[in-house]
PDB file of N, CA and C in Angstrom:
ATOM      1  N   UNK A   1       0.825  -1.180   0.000  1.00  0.00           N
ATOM      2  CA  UNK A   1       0.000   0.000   0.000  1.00  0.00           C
ATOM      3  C   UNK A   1       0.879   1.257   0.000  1.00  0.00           C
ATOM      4  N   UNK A   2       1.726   1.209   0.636  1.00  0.00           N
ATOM      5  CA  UNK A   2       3.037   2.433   0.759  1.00  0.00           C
ATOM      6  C   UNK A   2       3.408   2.788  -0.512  1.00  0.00           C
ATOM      7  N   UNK A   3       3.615   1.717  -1.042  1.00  0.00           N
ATOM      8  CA  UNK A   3       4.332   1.491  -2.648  1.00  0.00           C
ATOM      9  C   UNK A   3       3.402   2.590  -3.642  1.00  0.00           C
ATOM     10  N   UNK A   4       2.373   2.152  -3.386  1.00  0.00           N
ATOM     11  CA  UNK A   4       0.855   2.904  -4.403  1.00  0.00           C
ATOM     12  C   UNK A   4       0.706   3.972  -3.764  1.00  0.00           C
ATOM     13  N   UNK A   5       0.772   4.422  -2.619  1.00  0.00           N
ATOM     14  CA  UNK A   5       0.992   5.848  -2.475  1.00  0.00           C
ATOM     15  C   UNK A   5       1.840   6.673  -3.018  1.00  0.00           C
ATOM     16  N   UNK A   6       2.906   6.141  -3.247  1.00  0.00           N
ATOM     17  CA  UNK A   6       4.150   7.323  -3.472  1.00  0.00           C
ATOM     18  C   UNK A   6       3.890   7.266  -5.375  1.00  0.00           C
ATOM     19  N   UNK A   7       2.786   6.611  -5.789  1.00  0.00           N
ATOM     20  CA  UNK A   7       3.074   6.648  -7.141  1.00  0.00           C
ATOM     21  C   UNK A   7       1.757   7.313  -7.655  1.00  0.00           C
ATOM     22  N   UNK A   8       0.616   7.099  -6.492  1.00  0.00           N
ATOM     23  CA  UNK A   8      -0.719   8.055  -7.203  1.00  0.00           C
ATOM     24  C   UNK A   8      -1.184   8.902  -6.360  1.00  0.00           C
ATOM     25  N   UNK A   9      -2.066   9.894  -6.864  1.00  0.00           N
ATOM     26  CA  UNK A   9      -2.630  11.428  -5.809  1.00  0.00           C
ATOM     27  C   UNK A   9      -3.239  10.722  -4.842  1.00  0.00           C
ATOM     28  N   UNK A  10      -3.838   9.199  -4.923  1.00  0.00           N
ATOM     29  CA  UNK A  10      -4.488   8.946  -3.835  1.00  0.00           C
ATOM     30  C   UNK A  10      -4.960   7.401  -4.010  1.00  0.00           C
ATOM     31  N   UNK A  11      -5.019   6.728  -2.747  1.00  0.00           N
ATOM     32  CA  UNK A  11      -5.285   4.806  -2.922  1.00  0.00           C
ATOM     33  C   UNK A  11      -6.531   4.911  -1.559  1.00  0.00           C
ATOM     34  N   UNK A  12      -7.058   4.008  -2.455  1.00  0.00           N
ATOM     35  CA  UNK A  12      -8.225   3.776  -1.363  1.00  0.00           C
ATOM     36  C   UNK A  12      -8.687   2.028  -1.356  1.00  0.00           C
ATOM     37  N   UNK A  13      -9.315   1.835  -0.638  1.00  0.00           N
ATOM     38  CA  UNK A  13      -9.248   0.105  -0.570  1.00  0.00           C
ATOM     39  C   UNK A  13     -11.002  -0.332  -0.225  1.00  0.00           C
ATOM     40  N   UNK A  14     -11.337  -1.127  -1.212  1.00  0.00           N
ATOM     41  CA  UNK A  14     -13.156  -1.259  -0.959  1.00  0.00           C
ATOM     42  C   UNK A  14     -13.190  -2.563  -0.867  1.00  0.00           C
ATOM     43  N   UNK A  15     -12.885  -2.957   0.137  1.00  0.00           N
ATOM     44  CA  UNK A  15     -13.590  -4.463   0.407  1.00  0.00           C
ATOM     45  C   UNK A  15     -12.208  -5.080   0.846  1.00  0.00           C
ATOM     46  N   UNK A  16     -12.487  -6.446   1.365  1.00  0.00           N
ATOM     47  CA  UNK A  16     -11.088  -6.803   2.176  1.00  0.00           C
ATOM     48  C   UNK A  16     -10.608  -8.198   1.439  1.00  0.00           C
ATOM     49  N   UNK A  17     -11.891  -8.982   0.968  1.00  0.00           N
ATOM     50  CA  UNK A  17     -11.475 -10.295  -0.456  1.00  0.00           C
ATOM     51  C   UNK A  17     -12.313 -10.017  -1.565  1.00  0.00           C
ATOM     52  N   UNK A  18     -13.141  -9.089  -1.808  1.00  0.00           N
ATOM     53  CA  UNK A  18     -13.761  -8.866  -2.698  1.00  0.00           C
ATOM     54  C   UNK A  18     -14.427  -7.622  -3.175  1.00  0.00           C
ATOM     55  N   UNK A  19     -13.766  -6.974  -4.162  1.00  0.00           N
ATOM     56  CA  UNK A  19     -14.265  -5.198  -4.283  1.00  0.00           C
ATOM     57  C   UNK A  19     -15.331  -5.021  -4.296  1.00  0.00           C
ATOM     58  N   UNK A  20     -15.869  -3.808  -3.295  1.00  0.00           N
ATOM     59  CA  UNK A  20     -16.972  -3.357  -3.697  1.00  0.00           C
ATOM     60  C   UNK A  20     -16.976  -2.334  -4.457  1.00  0.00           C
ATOM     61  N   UNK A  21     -17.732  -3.098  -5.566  1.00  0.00           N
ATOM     62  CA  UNK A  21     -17.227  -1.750  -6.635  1.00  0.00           C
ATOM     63  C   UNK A  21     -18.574  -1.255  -6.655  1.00  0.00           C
ATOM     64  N   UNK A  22     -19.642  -1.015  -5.665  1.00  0.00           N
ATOM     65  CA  UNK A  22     -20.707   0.500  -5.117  1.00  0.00           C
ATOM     66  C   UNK A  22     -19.712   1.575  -4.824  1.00  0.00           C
ATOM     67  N   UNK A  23     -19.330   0.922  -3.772  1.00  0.00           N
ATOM     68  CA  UNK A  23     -18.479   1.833  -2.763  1.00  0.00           C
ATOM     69  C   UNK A  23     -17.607   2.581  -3.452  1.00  0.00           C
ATOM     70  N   UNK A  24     -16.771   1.685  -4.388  1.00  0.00           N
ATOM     71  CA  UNK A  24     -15.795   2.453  -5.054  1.00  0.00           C
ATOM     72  C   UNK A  24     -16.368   3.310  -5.916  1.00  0.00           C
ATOM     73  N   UNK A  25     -17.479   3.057  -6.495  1.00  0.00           N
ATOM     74  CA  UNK A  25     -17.482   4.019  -7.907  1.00  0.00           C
ATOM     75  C   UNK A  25     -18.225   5.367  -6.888  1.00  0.00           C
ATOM     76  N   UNK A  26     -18.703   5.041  -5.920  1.00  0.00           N
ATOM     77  CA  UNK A  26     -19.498   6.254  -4.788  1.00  0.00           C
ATOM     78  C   UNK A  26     -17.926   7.249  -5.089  1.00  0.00           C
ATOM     79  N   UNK A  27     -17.271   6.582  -4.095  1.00  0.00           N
ATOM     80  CA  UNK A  27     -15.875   7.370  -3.712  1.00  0.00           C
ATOM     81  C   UNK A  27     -15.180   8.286  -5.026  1.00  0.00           C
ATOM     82  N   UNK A  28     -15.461   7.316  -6.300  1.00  0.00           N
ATOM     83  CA  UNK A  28     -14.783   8.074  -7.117  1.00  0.00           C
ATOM     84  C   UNK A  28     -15.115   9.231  -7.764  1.00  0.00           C
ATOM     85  N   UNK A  29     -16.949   8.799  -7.767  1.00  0.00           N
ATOM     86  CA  UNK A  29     -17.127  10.249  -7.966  1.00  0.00           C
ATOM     87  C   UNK A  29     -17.351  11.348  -7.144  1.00  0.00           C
ATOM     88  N   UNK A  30     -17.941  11.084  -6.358  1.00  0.00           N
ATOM     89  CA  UNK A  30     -17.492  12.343  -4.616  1.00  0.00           C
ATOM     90  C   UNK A  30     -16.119  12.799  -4.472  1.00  0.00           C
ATOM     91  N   UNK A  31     -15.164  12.035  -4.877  1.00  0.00           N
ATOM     92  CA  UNK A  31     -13.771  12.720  -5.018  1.00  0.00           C
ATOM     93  C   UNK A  31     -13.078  13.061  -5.744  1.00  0.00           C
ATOM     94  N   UNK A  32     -13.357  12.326  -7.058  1.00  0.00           N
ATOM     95  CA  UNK A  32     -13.092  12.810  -8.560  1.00  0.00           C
ATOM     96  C   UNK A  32     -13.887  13.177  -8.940  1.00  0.00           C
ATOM     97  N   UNK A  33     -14.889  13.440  -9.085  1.00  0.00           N
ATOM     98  CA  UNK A  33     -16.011  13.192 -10.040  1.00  0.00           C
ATOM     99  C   UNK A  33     -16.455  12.978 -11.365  1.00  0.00           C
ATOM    100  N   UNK A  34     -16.096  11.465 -10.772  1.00  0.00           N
ATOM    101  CA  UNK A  34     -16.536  10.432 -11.898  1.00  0.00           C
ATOM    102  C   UNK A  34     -17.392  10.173 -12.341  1.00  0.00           C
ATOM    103  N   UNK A  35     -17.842  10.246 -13.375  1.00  0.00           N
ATOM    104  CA  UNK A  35     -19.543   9.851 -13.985  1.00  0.00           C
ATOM    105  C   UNK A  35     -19.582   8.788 -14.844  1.00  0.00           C
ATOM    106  N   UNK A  36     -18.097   8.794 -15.771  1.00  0.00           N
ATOM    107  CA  UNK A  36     -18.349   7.591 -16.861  1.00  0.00           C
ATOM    108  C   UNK A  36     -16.976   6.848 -16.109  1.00  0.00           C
ATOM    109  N   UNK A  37     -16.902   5.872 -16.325  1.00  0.00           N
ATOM    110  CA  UNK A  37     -15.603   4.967 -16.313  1.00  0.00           C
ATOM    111  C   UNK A  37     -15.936   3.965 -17.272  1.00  0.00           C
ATOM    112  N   UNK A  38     -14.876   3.923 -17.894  1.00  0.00           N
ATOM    113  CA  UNK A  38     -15.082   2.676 -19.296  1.00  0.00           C
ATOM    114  C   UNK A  38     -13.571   1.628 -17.824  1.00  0.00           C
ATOM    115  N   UNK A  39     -13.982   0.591 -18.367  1.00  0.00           N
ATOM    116  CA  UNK A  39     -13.431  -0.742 -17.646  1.00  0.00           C
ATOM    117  C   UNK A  39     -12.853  -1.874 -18.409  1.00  0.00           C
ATOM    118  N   UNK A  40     -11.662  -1.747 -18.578  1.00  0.00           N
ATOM    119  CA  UNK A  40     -11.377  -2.699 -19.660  1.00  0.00           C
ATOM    120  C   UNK A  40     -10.467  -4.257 -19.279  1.00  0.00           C
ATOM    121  N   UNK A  41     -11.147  -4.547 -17.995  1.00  0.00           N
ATOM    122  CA  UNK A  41     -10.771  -5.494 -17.871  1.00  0.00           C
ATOM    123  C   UNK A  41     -11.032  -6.819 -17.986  1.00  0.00           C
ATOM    124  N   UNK A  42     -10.810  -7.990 -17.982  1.00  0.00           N
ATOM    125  CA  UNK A  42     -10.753  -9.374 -18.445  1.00  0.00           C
ATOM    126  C   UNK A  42     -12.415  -9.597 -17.755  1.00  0.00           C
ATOM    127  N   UNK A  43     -12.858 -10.880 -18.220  1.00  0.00           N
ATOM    128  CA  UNK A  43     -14.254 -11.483 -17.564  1.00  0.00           C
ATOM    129  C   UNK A  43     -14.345 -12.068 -15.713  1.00  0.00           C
ATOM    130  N   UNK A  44     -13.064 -11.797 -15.616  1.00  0.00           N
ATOM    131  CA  UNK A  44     -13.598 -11.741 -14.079  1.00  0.00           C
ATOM    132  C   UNK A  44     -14.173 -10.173 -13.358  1.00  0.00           C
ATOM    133  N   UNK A  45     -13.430  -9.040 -13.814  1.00  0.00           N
ATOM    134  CA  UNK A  45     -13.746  -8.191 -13.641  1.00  0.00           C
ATOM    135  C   UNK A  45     -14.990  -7.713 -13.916  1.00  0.00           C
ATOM    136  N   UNK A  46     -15.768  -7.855 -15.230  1.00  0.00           N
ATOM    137  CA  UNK A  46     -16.622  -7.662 -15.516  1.00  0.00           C
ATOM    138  C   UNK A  46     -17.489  -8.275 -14.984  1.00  0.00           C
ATOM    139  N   UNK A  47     -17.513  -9.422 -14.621  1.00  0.00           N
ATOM    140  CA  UNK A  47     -18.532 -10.465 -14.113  1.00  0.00           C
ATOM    141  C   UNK A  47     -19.000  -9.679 -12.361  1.00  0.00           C
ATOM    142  N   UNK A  48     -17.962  -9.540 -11.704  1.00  0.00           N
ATOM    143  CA  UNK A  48     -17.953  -8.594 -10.378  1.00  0.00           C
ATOM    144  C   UNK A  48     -18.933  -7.016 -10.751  1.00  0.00           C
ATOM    145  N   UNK A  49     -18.267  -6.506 -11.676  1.00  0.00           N
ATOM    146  CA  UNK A  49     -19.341  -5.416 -12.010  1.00  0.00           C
ATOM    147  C   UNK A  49     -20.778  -5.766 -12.385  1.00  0.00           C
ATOM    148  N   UNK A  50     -20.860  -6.594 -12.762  1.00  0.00           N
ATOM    149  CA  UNK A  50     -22.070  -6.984 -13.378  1.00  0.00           C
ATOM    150  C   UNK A  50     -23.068  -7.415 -12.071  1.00  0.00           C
ATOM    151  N   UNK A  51     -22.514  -8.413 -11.497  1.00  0.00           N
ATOM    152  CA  UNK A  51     -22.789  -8.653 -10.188  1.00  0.00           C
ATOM    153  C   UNK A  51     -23.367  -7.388  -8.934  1.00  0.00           C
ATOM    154  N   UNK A  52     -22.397  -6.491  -9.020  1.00  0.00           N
ATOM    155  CA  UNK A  52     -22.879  -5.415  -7.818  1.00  0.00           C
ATOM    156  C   UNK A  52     -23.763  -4.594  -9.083  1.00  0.00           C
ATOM    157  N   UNK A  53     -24.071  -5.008 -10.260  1.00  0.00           N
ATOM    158  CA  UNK A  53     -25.285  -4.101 -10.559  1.00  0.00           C
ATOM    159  C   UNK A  53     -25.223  -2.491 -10.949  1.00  0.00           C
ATOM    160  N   UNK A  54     -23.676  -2.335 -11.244  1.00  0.00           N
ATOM    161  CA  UNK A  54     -23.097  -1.204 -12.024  1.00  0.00           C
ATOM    162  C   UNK A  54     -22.442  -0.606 -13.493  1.00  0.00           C
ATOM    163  N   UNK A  55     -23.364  -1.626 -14.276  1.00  0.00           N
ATOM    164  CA  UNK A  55     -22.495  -1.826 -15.600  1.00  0.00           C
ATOM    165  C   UNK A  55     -23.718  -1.305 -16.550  1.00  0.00           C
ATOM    166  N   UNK A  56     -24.118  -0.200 -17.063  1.00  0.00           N
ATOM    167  CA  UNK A  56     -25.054   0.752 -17.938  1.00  0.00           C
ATOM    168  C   UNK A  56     -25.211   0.254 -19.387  1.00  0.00           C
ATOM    169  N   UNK A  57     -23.479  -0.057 -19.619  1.00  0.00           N
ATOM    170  CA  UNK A  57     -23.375  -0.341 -21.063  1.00  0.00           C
ATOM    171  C   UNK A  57     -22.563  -1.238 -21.661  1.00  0.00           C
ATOM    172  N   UNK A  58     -22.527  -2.021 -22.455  1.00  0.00           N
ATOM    173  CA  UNK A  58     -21.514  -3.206 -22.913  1.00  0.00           C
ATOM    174  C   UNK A  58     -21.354  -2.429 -24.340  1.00  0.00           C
ATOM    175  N   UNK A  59     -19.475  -2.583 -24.529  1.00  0.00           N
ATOM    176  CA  UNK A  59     -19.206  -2.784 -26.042  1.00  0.00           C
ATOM    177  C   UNK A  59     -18.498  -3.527 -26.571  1.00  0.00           C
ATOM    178  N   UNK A  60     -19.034  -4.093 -27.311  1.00  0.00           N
ATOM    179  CA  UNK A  60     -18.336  -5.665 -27.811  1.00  0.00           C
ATOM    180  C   UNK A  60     -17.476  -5.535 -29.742  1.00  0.00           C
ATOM    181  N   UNK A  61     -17.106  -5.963 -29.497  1.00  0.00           N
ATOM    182  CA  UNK A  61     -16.514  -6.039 -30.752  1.00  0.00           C
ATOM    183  C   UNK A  61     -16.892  -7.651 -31.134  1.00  0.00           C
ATOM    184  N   UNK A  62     -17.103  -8.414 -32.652  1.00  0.00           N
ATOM    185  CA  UNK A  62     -17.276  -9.434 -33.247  1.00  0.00           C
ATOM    186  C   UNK A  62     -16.633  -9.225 -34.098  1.00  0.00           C
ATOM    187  N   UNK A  63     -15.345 -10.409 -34.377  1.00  0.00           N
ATOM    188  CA  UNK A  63     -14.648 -10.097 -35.446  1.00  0.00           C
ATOM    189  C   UNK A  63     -14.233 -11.223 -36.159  1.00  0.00           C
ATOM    190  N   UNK A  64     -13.843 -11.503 -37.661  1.00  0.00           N
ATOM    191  CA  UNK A  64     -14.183 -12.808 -37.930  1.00  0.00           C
ATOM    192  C   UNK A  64     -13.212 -14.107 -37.325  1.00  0.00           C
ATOM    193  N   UNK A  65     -12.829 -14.374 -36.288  1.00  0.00           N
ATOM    194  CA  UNK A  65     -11.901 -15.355 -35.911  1.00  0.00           C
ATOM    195  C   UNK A  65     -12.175 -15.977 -34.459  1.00  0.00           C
ATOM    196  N   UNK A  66     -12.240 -17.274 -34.864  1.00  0.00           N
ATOM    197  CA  UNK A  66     -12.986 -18.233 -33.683  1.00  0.00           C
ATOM    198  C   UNK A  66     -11.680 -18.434 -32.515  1.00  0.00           C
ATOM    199  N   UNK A  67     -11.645 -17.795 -31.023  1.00  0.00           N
ATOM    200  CA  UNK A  67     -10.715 -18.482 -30.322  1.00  0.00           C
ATOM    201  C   UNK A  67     -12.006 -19.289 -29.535  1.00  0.00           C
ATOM    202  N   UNK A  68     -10.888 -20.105 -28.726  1.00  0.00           N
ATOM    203  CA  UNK A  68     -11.878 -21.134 -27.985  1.00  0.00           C
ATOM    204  C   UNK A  68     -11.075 -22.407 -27.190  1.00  0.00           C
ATOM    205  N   UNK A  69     -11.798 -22.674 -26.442  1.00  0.00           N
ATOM    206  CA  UNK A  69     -11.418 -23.948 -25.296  1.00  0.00           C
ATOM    207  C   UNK A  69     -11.915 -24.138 -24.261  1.00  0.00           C
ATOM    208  N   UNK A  70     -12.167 -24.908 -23.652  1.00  0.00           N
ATOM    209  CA  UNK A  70     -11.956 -24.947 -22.142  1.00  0.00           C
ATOM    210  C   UNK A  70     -12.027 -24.170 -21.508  1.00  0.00           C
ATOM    211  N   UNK A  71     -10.896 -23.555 -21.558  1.00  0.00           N
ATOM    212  CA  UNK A  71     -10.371 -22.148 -20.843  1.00  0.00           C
ATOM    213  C   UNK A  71      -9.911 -21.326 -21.266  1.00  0.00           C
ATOM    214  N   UNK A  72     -10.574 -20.822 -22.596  1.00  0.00           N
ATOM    215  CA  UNK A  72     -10.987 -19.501 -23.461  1.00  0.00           C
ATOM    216  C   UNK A  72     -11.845 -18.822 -22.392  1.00  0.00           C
ATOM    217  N   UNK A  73     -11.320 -17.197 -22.242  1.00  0.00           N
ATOM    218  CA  UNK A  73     -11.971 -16.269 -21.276  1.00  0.00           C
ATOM    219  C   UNK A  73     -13.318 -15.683 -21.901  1.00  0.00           C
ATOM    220  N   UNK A  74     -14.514 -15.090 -21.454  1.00  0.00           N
ATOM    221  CA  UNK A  74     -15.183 -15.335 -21.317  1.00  0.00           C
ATOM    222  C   UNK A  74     -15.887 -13.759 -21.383  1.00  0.00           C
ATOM    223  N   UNK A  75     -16.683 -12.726 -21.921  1.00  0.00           N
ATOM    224  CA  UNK A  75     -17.028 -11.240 -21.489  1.00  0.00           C
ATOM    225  C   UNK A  75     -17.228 -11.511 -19.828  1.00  0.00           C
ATOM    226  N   UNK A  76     -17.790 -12.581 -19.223  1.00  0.00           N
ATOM    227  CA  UNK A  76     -18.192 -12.480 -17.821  1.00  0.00           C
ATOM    228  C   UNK A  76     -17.666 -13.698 -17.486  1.00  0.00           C
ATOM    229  N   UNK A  77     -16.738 -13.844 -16.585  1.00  0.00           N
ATOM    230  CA  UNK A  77     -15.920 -15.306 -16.330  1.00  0.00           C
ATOM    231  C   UNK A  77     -16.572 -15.442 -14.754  1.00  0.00           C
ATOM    232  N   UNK A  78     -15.834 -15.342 -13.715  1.00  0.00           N
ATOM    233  CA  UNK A  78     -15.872 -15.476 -12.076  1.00  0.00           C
ATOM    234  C   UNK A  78     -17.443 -16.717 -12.071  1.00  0.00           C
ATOM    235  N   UNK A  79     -18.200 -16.216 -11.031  1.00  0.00           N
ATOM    236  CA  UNK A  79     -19.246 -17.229 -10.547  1.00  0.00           C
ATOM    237  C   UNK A  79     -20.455 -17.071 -11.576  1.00  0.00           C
ATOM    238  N   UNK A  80     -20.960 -16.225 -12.235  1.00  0.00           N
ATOM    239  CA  UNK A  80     -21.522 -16.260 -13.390  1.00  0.00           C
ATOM    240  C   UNK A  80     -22.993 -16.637 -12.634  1.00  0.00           C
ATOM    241  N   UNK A  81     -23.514 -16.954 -13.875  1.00  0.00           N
ATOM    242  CA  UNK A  81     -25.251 -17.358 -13.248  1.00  0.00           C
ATOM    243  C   UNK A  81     -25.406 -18.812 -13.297  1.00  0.00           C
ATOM    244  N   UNK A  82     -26.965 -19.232 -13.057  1.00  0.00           N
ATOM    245  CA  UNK A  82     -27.174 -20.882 -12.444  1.00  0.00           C
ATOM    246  C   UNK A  82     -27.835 -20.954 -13.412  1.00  0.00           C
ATOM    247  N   UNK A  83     -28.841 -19.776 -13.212  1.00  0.00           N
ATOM    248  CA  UNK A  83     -30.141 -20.249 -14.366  1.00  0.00           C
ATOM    249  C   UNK A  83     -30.553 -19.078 -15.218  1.00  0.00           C
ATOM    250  N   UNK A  84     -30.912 -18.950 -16.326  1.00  0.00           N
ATOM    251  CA  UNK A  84     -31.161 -18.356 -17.531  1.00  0.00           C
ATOM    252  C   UNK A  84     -31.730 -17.080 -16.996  1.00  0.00           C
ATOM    253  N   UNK A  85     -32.739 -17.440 -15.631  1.00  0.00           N
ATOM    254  CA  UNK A  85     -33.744 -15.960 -15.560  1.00  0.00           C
ATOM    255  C   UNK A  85     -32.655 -15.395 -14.677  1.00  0.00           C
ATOM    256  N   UNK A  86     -31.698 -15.915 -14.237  1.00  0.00           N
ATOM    257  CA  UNK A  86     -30.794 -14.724 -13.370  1.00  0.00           C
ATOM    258  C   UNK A  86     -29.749 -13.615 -14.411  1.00  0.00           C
ATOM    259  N   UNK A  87     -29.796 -14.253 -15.847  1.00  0.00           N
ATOM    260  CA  UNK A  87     -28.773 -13.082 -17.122  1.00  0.00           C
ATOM    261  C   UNK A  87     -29.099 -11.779 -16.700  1.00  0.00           C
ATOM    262  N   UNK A  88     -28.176 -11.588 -17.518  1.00  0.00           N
ATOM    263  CA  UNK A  88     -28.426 -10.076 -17.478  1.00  0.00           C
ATOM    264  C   UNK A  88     -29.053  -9.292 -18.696  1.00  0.00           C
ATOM    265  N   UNK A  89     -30.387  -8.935 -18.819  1.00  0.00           N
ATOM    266  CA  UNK A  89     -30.789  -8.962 -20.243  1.00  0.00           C
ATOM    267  C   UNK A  89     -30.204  -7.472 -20.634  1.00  0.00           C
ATOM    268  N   UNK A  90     -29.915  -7.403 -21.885  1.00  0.00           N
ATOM    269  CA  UNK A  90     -29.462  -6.403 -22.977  1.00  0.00           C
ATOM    270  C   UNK A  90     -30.173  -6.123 -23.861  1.00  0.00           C
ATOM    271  N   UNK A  91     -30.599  -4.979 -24.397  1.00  0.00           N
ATOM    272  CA  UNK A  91     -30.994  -4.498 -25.405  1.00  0.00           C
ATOM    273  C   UNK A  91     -29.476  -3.466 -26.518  1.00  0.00           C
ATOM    274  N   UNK A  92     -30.088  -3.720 -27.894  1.00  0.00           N
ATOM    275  CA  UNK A  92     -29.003  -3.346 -29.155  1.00  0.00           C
ATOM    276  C   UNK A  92     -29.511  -1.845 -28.650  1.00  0.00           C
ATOM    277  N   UNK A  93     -28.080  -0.911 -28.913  1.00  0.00           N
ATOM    278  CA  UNK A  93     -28.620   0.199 -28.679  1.00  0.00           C
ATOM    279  C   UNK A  93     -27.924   1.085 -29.720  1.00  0.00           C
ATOM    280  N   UNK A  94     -27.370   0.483 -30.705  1.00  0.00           N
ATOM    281  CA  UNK A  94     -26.167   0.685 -31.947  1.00  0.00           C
ATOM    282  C   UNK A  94     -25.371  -0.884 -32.558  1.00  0.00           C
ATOM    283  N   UNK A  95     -25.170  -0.512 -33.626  1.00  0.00           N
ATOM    284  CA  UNK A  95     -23.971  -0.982 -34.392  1.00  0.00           C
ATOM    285  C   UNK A  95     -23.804  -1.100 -35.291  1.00  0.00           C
ATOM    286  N   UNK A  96     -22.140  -0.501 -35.938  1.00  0.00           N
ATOM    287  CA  UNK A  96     -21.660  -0.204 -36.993  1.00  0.00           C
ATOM    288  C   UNK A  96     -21.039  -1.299 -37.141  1.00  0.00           C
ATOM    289  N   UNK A  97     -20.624  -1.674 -38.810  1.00  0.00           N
ATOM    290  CA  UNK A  97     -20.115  -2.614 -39.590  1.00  0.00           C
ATOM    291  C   UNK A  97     -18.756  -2.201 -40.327  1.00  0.00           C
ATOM    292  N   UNK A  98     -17.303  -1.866 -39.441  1.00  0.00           N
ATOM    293  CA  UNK A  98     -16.222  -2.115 -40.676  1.00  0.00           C
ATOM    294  C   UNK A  98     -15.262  -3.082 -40.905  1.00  0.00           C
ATOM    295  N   UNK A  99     -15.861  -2.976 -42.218  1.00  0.00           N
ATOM    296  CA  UNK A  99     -15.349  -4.268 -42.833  1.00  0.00           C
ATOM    297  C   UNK A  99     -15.812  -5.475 -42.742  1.00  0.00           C
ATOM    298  N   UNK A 100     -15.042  -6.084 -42.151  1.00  0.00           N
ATOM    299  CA  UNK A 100     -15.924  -7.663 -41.207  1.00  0.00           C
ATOM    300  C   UNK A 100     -15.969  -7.685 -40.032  1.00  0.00           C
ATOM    301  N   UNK A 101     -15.767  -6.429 -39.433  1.00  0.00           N
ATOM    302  CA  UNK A 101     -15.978  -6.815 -37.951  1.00  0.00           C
ATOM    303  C   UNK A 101     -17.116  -5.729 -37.434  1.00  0.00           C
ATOM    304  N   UNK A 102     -17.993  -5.937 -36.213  1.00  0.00           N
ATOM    305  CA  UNK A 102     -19.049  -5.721 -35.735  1.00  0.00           C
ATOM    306  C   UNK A 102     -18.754  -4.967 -34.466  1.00  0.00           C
ATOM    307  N   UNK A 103     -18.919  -4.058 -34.241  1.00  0.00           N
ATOM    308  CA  UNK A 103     -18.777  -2.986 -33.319  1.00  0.00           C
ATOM    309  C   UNK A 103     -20.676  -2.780 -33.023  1.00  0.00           C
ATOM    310  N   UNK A 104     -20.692  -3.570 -31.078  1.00  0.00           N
ATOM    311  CA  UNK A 104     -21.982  -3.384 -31.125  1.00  0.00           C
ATOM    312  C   UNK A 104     -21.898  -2.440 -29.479  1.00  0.00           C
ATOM    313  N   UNK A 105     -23.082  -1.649 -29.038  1.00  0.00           N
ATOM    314  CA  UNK A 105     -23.262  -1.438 -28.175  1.00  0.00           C
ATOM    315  C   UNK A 105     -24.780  -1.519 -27.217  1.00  0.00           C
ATOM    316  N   UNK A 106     -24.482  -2.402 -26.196  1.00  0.00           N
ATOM    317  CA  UNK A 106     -25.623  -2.863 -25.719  1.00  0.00           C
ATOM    318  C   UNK A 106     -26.161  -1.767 -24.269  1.00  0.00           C
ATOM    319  N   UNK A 107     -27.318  -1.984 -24.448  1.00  0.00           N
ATOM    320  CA  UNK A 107     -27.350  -0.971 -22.760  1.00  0.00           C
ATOM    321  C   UNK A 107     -27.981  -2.569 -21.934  1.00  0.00           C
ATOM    322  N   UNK A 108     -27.608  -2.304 -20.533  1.00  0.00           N
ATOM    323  CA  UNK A 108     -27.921  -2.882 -19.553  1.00  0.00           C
ATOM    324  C   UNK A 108     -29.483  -3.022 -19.221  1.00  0.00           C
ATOM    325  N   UNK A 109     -30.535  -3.974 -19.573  1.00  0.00           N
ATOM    326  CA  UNK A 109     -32.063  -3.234 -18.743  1.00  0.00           C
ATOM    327  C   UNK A 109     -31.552  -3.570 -17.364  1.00  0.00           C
ATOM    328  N   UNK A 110     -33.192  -3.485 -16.816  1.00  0.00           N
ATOM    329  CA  UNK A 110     -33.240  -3.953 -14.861  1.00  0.00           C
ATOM    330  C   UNK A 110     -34.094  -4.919 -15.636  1.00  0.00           C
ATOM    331  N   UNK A 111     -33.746  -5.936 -14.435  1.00  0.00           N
ATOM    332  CA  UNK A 111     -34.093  -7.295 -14.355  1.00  0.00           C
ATOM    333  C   UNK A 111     -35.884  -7.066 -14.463  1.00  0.00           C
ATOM    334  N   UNK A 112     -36.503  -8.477 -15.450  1.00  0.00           N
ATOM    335  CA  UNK A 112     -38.054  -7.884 -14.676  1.00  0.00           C
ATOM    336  C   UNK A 112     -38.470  -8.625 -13.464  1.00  0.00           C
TER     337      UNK A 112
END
């Protein structure tokens, strides 16, 4: 923690095994004021956001080349859902076509 001080204006810590990322995005904008944050991290991350119920908008890219396996990562990796009615439903809210690849953007609904 010492370390991350001496390198940013400021470190703060939300949760003790698992971020709360309410709390955090509260803090960030009361002290930054933050309104948008784009998040570009892997499917565990996202899956946690998705989870505490803070994620407005998805943008995905589709492009023509299949990866895959086993343990090919995932837009939402971590504990994920059980059953179909717990997803997270999306509505298309855009998307452009260049070339062959698919640039889409989804908004988040609330659950019904």
């Amino acid at each position: 923690m010492k370390q991350l001080r001496g390198l940013a204006d400021d470190v703060a810590v939300f949760g003790k095994h698992e971020v709360d990322f309410v709390a955090a995005l509260r803090w960030l904008r009361r002290e930054w004021g933050v309104k948008r944050l784009l998040c570009e991290g892997g499917g565990e991350l996202n899956e946690g956001l998705f989870r505490a119920g803070v994620v407005n908008e998805i943008y995905l890219t589709l492009c023509p080349l299949i990866l895959g396996g086993r343990d090919a990562p995932t837009a939402a990796d971590g504990k994920g859902v059980e059953k179909l009615s717990e997803a997270i439903p999306l509505a298309l809210k855009s998307l452009k076509r260049a070339g062959s690849e698919l640039f889409l953007v989804y908004t988040v609904l609330d659950k019904p």
